[in-house]
Protein backbone atom coordinates (compact mmCIF):
# COMPACT_ATOMS: atom_id res chain seq x y z
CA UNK A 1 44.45 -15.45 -65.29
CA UNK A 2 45.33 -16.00 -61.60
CA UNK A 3 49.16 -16.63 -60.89
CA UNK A 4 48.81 -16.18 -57.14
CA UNK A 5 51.13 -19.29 -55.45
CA UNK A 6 48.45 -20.76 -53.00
CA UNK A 7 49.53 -22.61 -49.93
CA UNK A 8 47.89 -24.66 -47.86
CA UNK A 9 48.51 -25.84 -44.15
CA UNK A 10 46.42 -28.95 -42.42
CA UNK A 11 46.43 -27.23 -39.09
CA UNK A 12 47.11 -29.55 -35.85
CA UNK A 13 44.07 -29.22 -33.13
CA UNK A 14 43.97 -26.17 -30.92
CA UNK A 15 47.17 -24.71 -33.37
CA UNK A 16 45.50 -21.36 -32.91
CA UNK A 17 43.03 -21.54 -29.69
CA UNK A 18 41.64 -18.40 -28.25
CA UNK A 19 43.03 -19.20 -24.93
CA UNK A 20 45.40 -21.04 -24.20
CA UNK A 21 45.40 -22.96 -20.93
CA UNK A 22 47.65 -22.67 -18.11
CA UNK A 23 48.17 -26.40 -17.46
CA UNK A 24 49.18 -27.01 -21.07
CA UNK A 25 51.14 -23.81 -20.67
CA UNK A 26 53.56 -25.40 -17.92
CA UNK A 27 53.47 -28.59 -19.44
CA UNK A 28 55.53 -27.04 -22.44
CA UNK A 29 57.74 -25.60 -20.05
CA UNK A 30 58.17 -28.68 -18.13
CA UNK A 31 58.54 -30.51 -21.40
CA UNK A 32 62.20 -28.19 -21.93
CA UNK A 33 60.41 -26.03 -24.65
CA UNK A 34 62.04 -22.89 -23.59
CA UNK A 35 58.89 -20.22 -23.35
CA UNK A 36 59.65 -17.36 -21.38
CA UNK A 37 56.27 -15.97 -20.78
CA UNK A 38 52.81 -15.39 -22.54
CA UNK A 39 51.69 -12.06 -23.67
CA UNK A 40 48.00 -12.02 -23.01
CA UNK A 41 45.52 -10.04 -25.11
CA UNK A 42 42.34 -9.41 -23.74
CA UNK A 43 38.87 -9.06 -25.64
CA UNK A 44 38.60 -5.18 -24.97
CA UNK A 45 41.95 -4.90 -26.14
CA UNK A 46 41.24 -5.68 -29.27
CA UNK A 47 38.33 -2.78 -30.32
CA UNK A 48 40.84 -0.17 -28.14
CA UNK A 49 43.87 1.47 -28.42
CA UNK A 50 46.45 -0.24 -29.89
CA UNK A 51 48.78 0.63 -26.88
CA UNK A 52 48.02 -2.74 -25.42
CA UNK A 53 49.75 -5.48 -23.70
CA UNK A 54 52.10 -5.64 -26.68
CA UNK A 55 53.84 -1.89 -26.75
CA UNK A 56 53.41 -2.54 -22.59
CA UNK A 57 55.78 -5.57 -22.96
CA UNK A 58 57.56 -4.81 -26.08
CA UNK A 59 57.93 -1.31 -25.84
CA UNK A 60 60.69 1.15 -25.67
CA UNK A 61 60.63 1.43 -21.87
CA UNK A 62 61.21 -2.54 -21.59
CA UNK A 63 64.80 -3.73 -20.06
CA UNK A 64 67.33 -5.14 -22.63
CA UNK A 65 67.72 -8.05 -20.21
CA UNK A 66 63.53 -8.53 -20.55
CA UNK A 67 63.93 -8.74 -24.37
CA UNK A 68 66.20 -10.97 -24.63
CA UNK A 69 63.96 -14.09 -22.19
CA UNK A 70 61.38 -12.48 -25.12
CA UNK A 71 62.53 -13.23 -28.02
CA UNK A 72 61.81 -16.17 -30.17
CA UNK A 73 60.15 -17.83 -26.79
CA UNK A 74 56.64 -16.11 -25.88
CA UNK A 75 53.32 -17.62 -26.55
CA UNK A 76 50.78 -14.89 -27.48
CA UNK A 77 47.43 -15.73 -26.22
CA UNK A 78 43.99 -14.33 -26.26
CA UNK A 79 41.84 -14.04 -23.06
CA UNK A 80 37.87 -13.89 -23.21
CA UNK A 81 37.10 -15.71 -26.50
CA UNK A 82 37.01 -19.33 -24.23
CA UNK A 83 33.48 -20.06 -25.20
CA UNK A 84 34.60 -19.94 -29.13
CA UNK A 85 35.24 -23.01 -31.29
CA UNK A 86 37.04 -20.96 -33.97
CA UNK A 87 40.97 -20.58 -34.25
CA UNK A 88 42.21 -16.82 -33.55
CA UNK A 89 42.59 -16.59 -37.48
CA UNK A 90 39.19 -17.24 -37.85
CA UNK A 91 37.21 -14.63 -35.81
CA UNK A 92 36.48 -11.22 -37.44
CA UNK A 93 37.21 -9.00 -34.75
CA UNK A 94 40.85 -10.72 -33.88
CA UNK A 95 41.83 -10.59 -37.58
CA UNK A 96 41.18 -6.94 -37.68
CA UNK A 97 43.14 -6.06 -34.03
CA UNK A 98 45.92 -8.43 -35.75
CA UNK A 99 45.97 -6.97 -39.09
CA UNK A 100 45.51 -3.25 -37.46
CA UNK A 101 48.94 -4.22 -35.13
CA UNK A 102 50.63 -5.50 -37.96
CA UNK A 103 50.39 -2.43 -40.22
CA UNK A 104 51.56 0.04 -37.08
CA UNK A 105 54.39 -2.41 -35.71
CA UNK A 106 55.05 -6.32 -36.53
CA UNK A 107 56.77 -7.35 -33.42
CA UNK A 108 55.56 -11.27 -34.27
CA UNK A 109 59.15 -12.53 -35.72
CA UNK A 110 61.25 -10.93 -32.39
CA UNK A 111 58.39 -12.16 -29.89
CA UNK A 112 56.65 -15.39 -31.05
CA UNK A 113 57.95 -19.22 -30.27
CA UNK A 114 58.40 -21.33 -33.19
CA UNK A 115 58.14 -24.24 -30.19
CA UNK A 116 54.42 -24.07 -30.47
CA UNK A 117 51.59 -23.20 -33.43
CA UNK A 118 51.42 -20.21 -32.02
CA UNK A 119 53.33 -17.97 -33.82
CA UNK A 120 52.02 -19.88 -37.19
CA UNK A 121 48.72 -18.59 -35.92
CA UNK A 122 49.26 -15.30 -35.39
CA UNK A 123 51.16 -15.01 -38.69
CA UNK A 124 47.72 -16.10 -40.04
CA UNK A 125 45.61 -13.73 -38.77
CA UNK A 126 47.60 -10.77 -39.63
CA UNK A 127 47.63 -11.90 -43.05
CA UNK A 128 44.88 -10.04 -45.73
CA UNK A 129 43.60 -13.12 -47.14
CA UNK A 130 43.35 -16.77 -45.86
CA UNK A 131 40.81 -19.41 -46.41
CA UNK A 132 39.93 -21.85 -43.63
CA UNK A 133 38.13 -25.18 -44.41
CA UNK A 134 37.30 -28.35 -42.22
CA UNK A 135 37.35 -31.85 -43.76
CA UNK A 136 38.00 -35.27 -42.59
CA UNK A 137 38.29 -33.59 -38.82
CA UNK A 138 40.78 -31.31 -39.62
CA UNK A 139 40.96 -27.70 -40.26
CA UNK A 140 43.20 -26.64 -43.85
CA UNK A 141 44.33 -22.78 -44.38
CA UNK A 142 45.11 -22.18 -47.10
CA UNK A 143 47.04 -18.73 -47.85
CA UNK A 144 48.91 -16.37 -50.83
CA UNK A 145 52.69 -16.45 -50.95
CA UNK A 146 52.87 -12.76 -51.44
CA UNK A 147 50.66 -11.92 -48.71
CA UNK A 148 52.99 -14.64 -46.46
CA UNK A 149 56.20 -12.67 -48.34
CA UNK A 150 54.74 -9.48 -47.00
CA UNK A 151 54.36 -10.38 -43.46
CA UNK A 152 58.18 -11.47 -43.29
CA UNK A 153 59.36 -8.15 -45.05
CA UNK A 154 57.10 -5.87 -42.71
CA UNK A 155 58.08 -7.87 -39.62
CA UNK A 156 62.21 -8.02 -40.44
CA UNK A 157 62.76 -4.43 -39.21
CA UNK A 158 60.75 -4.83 -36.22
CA UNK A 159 62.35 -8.06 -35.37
CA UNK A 160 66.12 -6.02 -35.98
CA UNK A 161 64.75 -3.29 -34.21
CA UNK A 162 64.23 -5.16 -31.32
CA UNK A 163 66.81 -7.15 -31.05
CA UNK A 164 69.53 -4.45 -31.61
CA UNK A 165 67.52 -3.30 -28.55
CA UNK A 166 67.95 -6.08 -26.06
CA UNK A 167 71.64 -6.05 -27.19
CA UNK A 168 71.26 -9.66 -28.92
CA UNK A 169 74.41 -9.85 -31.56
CA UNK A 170 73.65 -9.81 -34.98
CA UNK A 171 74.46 -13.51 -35.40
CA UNK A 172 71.85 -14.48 -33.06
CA UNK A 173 69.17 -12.22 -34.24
CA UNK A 174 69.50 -13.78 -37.36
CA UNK A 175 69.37 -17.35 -36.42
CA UNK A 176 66.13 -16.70 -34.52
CA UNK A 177 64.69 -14.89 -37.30
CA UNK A 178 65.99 -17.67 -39.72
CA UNK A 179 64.35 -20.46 -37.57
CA UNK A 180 60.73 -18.29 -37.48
CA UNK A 181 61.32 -18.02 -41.28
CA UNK A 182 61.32 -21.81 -41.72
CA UNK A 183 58.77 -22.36 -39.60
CA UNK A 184 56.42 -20.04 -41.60
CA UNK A 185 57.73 -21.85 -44.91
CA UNK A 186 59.96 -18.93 -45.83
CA UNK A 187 63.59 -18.48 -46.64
CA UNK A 188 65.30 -15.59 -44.87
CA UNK A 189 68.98 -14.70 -45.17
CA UNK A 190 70.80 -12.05 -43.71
């Protein structure tokens, strides 16, 4: 018998695009959402090394001061998959680079907003197992709450890591990682 705890998600349009567009880009900043930047992934990135654009920004030679406009605030986006209908969660290839990232350093929890889908996205495709379906005009996920616990316990001492690093105090570390918690459907206490 199956016990798994199943969750599933109906998934507002575009919640995990390929690309996201510039104009809709500075309309969320216009709009007050506080983003900071976009980390941009590009489709050779993904089959390469996995010293991308990620450890560029997020690694050891970045400024404390660049961290902390980082955290909880940047949209991760993926260049060169504009001619695909599929969310990021559903192409092979981007699962894999996700997954790959994941297992050798989860930065997702410091890095992603919780302002847009986009963190819920990438959340998705680093997970093992997730089921995507498309009824009534909208796209369901549906995912394991172990695999979902998982991704919060790998990502936690990244997330710490990183922002002992930009020299954010405890208290706010851990209401930004509370906040991305919630936002995933997970409780998180320090």
């Amino acid at each position: 018998m199956n016990n798994k705890k199943l969750h599933t998600r109906k998934m507002p349009p575009g919640a995990g695009k390929a690309e996201i567009v510039l104009p809709k880009t500075e309309q969320l900043i216009a709009g007050g959402a506080p983003v900071s930047g976009m980390l941009v992934l590009r489709g050779q990135d993904l089959a390469g090394s996995m010293r991308s654009e990620i450890m560029r920004q997020l690694g050891p030679q970045s400024p404390p001061e660049n961290l902390q406009e980082m955290a909880g605030s940047t949209i991760i986006t993926l260049a060169e998959f504009d001619d695909c209908e599929e969310e990021i969660y559903e192409i092979p290839e981007v699962r894999d680079f996700f997954q790959r990232q994941n297992k050798i350093w989860s930065p997702w929890l410091f890095a992603g907003t919780i302002f847009t889908p986009d963190l819920f996205a990438v959340v998705l495709a680093s997970l093992p197992t997730i089921t995507c379906c498309r009824r009534d005009g909208h796209l369901h996920v549906e995912w394991q709450e172990e695999e979902m616990q998982a991704f919060l316990h790998q990502s936690l001492p990244a997330a710490a890591k990183l922002h002992k690093r930009a020299g954010i105090p405890k208290e706010k570390g851990c209401a930004l990682l509370s906040a991305s918690a919630a936002y995933l459907g997970l409780s998180f206490t320090s």
